[in-house]
C-alpha atoms as a PDB file:
ATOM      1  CA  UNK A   1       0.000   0.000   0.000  1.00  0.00           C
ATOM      2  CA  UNK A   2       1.178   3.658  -0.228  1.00  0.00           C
ATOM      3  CA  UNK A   3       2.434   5.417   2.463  1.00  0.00           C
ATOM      4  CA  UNK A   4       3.641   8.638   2.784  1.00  0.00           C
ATOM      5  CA  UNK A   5       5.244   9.826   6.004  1.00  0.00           C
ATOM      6  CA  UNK A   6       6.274  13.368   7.072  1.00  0.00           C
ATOM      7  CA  UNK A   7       8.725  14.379   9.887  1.00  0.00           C
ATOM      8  CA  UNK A   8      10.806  16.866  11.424  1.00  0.00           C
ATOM      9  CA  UNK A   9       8.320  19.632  12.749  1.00  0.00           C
ATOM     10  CA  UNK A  10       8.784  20.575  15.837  1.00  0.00           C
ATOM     11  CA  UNK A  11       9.015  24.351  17.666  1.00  0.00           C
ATOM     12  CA  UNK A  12      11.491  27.039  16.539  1.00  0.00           C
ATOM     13  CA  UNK A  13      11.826  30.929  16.882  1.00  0.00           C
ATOM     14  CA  UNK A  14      11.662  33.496  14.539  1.00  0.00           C
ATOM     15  CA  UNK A  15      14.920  33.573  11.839  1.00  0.00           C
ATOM     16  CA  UNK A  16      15.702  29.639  12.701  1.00  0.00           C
ATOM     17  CA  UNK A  17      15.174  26.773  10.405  1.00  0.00           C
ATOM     18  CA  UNK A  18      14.251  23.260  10.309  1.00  0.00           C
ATOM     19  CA  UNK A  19      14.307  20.405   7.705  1.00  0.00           C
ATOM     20  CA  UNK A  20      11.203  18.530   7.184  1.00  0.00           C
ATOM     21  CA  UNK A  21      11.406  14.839   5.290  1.00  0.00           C
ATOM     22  CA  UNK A  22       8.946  12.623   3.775  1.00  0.00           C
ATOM     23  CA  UNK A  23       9.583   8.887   3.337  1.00  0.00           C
ATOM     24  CA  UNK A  24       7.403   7.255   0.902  1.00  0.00           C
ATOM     25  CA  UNK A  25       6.735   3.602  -0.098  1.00  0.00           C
ATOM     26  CA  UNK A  26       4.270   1.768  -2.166  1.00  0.00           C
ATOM     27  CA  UNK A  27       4.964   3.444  -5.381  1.00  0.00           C
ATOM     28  CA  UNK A  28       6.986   4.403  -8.141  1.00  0.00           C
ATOM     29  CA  UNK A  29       8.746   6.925  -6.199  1.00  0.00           C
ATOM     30  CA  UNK A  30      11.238   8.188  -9.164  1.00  0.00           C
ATOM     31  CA  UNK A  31       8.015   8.588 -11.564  1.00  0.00           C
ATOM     32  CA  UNK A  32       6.366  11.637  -9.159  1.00  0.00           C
ATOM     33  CA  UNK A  33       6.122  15.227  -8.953  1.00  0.00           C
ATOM     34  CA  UNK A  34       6.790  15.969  -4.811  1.00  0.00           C
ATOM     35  CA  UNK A  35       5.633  18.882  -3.380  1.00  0.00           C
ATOM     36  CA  UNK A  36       4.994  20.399   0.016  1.00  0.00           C
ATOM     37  CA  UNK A  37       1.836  22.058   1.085  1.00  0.00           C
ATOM     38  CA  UNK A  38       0.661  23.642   4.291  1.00  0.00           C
ATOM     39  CA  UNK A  39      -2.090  24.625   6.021  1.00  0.00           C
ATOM     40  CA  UNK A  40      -2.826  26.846   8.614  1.00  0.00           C
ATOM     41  CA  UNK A  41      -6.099  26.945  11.067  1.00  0.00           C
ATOM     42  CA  UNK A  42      -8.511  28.896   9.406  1.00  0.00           C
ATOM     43  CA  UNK A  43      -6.433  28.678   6.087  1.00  0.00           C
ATOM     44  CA  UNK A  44      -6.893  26.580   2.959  1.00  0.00           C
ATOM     45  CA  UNK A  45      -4.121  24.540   2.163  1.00  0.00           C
ATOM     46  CA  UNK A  46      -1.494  26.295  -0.271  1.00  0.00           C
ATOM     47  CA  UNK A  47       1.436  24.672  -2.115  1.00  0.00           C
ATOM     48  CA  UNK A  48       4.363  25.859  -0.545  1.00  0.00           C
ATOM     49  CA  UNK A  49       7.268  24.061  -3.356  1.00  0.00           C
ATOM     50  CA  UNK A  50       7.310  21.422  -5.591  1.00  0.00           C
ATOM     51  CA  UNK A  51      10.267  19.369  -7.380  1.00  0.00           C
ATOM     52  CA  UNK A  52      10.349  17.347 -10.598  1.00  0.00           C
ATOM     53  CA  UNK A  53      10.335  13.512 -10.707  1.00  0.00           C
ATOM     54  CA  UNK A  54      13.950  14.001 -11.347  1.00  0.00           C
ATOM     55  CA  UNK A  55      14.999  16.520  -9.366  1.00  0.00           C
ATOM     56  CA  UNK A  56      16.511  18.851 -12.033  1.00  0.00           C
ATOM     57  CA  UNK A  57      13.063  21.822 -11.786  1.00  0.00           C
ATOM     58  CA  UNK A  58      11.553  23.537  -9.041  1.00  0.00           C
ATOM     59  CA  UNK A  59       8.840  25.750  -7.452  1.00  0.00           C
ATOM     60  CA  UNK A  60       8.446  27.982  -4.612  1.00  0.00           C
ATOM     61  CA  UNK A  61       5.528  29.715  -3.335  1.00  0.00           C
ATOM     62  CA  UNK A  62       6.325  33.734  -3.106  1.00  0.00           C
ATOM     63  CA  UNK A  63       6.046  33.800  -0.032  1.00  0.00           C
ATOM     64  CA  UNK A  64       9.122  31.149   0.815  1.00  0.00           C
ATOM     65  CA  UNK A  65      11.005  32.095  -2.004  1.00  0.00           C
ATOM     66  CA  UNK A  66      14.459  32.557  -1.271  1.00  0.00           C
ATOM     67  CA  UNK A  67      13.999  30.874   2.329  1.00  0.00           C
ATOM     68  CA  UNK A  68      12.842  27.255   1.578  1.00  0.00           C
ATOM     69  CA  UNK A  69      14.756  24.562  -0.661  1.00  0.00           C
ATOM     70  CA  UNK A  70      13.113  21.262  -1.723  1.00  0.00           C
ATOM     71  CA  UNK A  71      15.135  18.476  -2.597  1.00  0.00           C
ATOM     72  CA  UNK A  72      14.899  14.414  -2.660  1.00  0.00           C
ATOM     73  CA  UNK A  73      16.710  11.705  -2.884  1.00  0.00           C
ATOM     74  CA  UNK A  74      15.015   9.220  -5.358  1.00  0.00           C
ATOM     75  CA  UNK A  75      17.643   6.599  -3.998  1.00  0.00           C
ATOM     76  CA  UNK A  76      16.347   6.894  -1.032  1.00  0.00           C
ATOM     77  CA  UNK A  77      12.408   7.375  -1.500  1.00  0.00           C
ATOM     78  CA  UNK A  78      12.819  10.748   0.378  1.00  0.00           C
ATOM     79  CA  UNK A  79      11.882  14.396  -0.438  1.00  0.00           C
ATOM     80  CA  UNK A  80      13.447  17.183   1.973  1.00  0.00           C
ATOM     81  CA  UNK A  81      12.016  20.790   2.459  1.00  0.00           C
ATOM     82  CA  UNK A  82      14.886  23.007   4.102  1.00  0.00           C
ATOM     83  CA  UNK A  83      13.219  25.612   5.919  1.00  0.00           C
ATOM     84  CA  UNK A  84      15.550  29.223   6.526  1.00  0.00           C
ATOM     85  CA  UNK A  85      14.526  32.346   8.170  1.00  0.00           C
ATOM     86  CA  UNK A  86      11.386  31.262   9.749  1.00  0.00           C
ATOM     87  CA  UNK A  87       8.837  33.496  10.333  1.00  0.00           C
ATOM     88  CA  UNK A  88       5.951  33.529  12.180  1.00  0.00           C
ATOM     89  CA  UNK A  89       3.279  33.105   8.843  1.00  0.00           C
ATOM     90  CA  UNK A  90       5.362  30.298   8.591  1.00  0.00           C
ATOM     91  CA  UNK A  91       3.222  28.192  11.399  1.00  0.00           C
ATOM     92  CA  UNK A  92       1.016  25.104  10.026  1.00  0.00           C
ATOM     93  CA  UNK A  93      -0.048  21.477   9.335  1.00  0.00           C
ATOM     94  CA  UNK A  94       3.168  20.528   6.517  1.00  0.00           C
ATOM     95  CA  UNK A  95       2.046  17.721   3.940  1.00  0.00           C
ATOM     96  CA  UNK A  96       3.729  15.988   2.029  1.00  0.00           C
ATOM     97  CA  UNK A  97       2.177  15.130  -1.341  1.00  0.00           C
ATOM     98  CA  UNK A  98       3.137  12.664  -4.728  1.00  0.00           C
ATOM     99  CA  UNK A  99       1.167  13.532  -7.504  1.00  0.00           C
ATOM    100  CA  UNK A 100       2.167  11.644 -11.302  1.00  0.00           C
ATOM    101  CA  UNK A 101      -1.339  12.106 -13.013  1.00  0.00           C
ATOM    102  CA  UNK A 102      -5.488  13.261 -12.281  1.00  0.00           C
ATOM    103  CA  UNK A 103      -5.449   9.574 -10.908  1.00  0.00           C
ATOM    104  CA  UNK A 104      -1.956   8.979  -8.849  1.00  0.00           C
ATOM    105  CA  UNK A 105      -2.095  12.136  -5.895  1.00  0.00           C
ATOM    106  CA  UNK A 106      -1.153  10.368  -2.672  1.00  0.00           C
ATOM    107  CA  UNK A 107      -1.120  12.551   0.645  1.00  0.00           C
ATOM    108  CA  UNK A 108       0.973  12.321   4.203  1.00  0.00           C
ATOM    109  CA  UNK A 109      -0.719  12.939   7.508  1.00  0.00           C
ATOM    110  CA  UNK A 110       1.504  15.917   7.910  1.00  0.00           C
ATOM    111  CA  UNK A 111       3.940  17.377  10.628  1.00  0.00           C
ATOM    112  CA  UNK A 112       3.330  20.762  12.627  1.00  0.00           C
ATOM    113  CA  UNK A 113       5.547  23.524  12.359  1.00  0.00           C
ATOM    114  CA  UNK A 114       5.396  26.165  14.939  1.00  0.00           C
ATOM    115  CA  UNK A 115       7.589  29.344  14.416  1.00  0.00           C
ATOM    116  CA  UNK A 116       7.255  31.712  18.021  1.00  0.00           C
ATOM    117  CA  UNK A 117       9.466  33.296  20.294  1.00  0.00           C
END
């Protein structure tokens, strides 16, 4: 079955960073788009960055831009979201999220990130 597992949330203050991962199993993990989404209470969910099946393109939400790096590791089923210069809009629910077609869009439970001083 797929599974798709998020860690590495946790509490941090203002200008610190973390580094979320996602382990995930049950699939072609080399054939997916993997992206990073997060949601906030009261927000909808908003993509946050997103990294070709091979690694080689990228996107960034504006408002991480120049903070945040996705990467992955298709050796190791794993997709990474460094997170720099944290900010307090930076709180939520992270997910982690494979998507290949309409049909193949698989979904973590998701990690908390709390930015506060």
């Amino acid at each position: 079955q797929v599974q798709i597992v998020e860690s590495g949330g946790g509490l941090v203050q203002p200008g610190g960073s973390l580094k979320l991962s996602c382990f995930a199993s049950g699939f072609t993990f080399a054939n997916y788009f993997m992206s990073w989404y997060r949601q906030a209470p009261g927000q909808e969910r908003e993509l946050v960055a997103r990294i070709s099946s091979g690694g080689h393109s990228t996107n960034y939400a504006d408002s991480v831009k120049g903070r945040f790096t996705i990467s992955r590791d298709n050796a190791k089923n794993t997709v990474y979201l460094q997170m720099n210069s944290l900010k307090l809009e930076d709180t939520a629910v992270y997910y982690c999220n494979a998507h290949a077609t309409e049909v193949y869009d698989y979904w973590g439970q998701g990690t908390q990130v709390t930015v506060s001083s």
